[in-house]
N, C-alpha and C. Protein backbone atom coordinates (compact mmCIF):
# COMPACT_ATOMS: atom_id res chain seq x y z
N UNK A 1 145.03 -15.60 36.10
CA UNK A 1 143.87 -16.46 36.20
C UNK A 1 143.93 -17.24 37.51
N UNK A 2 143.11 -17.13 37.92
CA UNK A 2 142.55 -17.61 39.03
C UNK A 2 142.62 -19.71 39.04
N UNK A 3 143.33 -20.60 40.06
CA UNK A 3 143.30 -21.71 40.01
C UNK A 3 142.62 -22.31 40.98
N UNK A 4 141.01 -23.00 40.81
CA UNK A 4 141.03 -23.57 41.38
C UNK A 4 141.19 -25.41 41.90
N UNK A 5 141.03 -25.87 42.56
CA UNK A 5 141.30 -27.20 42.95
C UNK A 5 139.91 -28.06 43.63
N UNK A 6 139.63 -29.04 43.17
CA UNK A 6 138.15 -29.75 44.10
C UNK A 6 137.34 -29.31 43.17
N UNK A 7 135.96 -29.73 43.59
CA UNK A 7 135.04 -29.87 42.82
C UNK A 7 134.21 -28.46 43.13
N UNK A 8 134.15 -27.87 42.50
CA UNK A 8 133.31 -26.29 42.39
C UNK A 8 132.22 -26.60 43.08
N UNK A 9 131.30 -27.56 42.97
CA UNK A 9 129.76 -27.48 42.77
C UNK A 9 129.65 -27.94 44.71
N UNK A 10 131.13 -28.87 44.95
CA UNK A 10 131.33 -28.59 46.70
C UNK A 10 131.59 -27.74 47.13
N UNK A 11 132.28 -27.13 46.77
CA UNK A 11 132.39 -25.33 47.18
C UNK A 11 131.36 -24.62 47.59
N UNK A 12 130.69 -24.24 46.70
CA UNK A 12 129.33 -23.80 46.66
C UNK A 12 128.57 -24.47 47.51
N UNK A 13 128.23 -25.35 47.98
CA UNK A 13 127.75 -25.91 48.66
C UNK A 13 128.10 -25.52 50.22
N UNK A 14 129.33 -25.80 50.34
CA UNK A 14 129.44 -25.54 51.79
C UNK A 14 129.70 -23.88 52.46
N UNK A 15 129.91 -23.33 51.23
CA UNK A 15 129.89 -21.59 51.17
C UNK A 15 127.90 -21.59 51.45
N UNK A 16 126.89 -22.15 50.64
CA UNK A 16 125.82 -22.00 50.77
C UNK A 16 125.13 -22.94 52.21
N UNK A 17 126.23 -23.45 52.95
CA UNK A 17 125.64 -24.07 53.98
C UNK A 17 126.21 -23.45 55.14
N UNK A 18 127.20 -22.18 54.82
CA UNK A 18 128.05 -21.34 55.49
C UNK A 18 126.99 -20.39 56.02
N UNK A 19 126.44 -19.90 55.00
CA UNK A 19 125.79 -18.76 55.04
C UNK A 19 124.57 -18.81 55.68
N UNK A 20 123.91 -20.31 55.53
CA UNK A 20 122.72 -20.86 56.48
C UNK A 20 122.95 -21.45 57.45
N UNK A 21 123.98 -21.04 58.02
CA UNK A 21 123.91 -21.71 59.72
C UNK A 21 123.72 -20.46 59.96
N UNK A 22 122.95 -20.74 60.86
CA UNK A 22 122.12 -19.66 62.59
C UNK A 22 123.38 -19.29 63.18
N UNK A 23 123.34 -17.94 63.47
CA UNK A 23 124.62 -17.21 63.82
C UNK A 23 123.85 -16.72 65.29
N UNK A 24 124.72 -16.74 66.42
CA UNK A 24 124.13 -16.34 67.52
C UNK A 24 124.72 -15.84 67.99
N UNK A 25 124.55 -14.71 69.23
CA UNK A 25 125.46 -13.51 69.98
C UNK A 25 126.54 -14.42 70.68
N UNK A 26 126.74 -15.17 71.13
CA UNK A 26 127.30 -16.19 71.53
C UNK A 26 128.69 -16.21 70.65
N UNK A 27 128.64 -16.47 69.71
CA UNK A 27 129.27 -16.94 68.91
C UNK A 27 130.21 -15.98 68.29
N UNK A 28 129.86 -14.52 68.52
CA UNK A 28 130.33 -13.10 68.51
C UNK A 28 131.51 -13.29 69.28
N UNK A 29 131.02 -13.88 70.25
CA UNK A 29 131.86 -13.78 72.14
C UNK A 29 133.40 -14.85 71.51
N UNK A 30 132.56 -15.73 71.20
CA UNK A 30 133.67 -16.70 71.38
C UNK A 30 134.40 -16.66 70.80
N UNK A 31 134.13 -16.09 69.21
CA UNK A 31 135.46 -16.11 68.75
C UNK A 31 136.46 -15.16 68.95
N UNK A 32 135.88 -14.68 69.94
CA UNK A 32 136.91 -13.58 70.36
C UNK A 32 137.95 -14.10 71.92
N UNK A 33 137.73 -15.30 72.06
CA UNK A 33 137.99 -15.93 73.84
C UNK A 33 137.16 -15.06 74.52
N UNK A 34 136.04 -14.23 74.30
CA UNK A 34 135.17 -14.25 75.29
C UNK A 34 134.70 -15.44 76.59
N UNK A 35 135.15 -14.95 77.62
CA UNK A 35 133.95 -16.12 78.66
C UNK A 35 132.65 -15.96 78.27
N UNK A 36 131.92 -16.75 77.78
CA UNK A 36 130.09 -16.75 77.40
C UNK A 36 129.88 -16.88 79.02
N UNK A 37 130.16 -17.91 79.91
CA UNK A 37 129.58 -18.69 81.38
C UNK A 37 129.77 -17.15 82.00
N UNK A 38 130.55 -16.50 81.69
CA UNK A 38 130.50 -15.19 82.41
C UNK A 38 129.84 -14.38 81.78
N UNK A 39 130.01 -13.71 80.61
CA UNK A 39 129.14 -12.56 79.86
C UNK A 39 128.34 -13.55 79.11
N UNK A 40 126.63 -13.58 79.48
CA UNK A 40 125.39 -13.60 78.73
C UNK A 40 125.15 -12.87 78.03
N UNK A 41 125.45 -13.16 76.56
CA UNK A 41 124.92 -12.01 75.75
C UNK A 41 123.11 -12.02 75.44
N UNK A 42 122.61 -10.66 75.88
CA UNK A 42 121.37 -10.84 75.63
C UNK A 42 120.90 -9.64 74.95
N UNK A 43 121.84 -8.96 73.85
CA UNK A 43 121.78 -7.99 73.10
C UNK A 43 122.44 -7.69 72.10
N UNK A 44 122.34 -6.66 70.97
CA UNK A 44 123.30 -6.62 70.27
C UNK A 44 123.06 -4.76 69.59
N UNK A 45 124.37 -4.21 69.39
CA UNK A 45 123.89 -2.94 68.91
C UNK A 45 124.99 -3.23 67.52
N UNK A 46 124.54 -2.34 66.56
CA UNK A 46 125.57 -1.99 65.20
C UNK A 46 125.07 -1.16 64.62
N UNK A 47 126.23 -0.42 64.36
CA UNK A 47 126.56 1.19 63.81
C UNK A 47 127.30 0.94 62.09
N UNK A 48 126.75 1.55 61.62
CA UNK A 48 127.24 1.23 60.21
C UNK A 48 128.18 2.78 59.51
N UNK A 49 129.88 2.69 59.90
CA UNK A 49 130.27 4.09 59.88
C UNK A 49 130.54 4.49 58.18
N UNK A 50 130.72 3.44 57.11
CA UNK A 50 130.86 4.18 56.00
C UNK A 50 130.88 2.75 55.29
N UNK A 51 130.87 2.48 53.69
CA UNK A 51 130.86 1.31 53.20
C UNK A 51 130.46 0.42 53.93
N UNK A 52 131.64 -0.41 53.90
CA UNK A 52 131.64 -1.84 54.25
C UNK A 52 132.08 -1.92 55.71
N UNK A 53 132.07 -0.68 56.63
CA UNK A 53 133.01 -0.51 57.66
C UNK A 53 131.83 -0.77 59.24
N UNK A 54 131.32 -1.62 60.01
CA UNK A 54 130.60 -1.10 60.87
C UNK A 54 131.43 -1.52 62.36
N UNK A 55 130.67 -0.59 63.32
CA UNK A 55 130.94 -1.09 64.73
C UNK A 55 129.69 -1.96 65.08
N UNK A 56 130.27 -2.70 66.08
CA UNK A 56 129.40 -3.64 66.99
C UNK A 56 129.50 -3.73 68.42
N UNK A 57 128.40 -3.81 69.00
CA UNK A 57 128.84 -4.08 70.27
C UNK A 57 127.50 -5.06 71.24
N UNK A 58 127.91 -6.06 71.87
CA UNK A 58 127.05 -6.82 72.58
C UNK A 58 126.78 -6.32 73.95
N UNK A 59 125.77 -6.55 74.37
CA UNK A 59 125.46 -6.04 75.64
C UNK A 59 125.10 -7.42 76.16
N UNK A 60 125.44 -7.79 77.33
CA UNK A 60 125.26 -9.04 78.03
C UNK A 60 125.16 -8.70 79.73
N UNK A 61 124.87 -9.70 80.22
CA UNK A 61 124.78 -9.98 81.96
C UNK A 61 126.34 -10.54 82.18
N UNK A 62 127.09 -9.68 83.04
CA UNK A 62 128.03 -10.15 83.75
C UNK A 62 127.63 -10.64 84.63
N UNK A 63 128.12 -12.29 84.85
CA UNK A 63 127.50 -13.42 85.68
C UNK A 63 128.42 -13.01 87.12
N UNK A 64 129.40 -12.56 87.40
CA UNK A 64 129.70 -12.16 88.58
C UNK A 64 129.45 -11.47 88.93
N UNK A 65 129.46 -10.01 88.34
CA UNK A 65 128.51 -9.32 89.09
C UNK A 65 127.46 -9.51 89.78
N UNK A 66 126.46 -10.03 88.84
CA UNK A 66 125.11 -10.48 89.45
C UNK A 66 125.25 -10.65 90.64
N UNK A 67 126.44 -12.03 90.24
CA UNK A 67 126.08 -12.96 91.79
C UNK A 67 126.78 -12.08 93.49
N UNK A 68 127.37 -10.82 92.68
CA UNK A 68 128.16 -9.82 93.72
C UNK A 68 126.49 -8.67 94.42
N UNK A 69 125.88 -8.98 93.13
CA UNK A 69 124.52 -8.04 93.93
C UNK A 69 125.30 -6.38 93.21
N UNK A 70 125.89 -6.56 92.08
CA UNK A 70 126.69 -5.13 91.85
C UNK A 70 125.94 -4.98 90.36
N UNK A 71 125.88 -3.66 89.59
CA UNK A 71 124.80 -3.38 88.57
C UNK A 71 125.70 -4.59 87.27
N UNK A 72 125.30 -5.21 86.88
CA UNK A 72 125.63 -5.74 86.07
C UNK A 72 125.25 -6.10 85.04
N UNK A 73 124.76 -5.50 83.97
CA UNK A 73 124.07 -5.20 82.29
C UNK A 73 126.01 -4.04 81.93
N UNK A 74 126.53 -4.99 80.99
CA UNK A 74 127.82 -4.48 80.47
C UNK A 74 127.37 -4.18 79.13
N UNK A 75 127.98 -3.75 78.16
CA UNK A 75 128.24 -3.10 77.44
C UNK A 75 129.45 -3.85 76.43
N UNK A 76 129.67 -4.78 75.87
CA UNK A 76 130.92 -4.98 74.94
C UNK A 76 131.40 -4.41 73.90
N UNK A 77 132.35 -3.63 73.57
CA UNK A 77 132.46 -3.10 71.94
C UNK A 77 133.27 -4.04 71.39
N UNK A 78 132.96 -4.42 70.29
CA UNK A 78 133.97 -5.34 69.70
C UNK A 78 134.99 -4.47 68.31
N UNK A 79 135.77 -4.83 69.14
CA UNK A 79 137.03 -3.71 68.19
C UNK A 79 137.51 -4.36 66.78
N UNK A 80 137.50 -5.55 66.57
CA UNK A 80 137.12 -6.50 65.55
C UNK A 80 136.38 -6.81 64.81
N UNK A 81 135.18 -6.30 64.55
CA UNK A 81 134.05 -6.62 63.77
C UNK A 81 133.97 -6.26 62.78
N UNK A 82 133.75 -7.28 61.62
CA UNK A 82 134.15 -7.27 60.05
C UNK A 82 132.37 -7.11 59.10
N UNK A 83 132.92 -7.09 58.17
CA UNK A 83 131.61 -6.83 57.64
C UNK A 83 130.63 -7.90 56.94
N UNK A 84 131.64 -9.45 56.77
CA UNK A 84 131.33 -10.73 57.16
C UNK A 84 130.66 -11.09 57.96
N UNK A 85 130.65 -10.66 58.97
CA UNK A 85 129.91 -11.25 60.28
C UNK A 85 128.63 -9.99 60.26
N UNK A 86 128.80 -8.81 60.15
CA UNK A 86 127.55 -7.94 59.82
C UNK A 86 126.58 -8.56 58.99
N UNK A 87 127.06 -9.19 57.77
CA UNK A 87 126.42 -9.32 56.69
C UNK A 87 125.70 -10.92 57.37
N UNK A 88 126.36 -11.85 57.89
CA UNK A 88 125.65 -13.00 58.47
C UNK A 88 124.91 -12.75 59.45
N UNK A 89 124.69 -11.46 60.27
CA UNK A 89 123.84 -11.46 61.42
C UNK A 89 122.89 -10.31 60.97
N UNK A 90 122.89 -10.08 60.12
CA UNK A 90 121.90 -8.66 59.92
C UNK A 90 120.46 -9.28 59.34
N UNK A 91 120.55 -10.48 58.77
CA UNK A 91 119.43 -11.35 58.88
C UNK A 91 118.69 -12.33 59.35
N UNK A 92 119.17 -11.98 60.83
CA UNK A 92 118.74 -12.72 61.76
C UNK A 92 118.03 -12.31 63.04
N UNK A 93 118.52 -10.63 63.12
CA UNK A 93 118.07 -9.68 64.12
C UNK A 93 116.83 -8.97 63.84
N UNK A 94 116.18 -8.65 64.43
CA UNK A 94 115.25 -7.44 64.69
C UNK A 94 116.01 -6.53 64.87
N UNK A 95 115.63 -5.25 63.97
CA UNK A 95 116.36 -3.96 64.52
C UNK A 95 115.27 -3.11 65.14
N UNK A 96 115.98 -2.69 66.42
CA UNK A 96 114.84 -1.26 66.51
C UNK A 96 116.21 -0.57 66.76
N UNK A 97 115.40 0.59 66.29
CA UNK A 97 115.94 2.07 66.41
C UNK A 97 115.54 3.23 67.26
N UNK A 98 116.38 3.63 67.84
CA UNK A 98 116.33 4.68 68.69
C UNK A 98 116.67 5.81 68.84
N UNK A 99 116.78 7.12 69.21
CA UNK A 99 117.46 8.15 68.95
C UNK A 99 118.74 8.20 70.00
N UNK A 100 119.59 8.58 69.26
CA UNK A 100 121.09 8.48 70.08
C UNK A 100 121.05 9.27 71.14
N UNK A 101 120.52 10.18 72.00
CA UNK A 101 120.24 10.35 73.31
C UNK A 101 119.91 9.76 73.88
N UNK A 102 118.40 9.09 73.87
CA UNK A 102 117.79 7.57 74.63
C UNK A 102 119.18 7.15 74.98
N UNK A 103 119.88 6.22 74.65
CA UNK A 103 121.64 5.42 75.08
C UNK A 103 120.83 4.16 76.32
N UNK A 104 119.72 3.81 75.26
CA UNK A 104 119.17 2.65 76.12
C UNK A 104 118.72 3.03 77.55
N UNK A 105 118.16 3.93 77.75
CA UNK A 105 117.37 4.20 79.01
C UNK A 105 116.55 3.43 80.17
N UNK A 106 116.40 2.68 79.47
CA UNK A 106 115.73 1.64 80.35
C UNK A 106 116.60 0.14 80.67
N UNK A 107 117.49 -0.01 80.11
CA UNK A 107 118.37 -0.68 80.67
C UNK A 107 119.44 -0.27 81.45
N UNK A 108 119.66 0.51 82.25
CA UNK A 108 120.46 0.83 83.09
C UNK A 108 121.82 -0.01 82.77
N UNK A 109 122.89 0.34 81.38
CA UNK A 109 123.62 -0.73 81.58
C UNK A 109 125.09 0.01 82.00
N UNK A 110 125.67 -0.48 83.43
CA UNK A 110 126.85 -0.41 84.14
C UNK A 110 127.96 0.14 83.59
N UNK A 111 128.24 -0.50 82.51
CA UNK A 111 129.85 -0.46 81.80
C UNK A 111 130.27 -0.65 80.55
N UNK A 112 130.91 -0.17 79.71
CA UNK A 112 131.25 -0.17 78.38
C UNK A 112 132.56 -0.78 78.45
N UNK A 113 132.66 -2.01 77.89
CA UNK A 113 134.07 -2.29 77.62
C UNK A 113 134.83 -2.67 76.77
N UNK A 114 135.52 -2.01 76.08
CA UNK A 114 136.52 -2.70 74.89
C UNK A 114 136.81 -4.31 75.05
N UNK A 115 136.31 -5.16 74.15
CA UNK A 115 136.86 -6.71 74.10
C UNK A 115 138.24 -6.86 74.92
N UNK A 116 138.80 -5.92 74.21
CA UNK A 116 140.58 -5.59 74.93
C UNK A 116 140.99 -5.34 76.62
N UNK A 117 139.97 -5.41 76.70
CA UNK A 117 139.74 -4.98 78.15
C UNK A 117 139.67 -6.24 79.18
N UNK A 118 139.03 -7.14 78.78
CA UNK A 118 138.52 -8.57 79.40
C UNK A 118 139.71 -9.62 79.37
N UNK A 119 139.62 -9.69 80.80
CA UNK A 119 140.58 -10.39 80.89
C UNK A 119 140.45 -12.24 80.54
């Protein structure tokens, strides 16, 4: 049997005030030590590979690049992404869908990079 401690009806509460805070691409970044001042996230893709299992990945403006004049629309995969954080951002996005050839065509984006990658 299960023990808990505190008052249940606070629990619930802050689990139900968990779930209603505004989740933003931002916030993807950071908890990962992403630099945000460097990668602008101004996108988001997710792949849903079986159950409870998905990939994610943000696409943002690398702020040095830019300022290098070099193509800079990156690509983030996040090698971490739980199905917690799917489930808090999947009602907050617009999805469009595309066919997996397209690979975002009109954004010309530079580079794909594993989180693991960033220094």
């Amino acid at each position: 049997m299960e023990n808990l401690t505190g008052n249940p009806k606070k629990q619930k509460k802050v689990k139900k005030e968990e779930l209603n805070t505004p989740k933003e691409l931002a916030t993807l970044l950071q908890a990962r030590n992403i630099d945000t001042a460097r990668f602008e996230p101004i996108g988001a893709g997710f792949y849903h590979l079986y159950e409870d299992c998905f990939n994610a990945s943000v696409i943002c403006i690398d702020r040095k690049k830019f300022e290098e004049g070099a193509p800079y629309l990156v690509k983030i995969i996040l090698e971490d992404f739980t199905n917690d954080e799917y489930l808090a951002f999947r009602k907050r996005f617009e999805v469009i869908i595309n066919p997996e050839y397209r690979n975002y065509y009109n954004l010309n984006i530079a580079n794909e990079l594993l989180q693991s990658q960033i220094a």
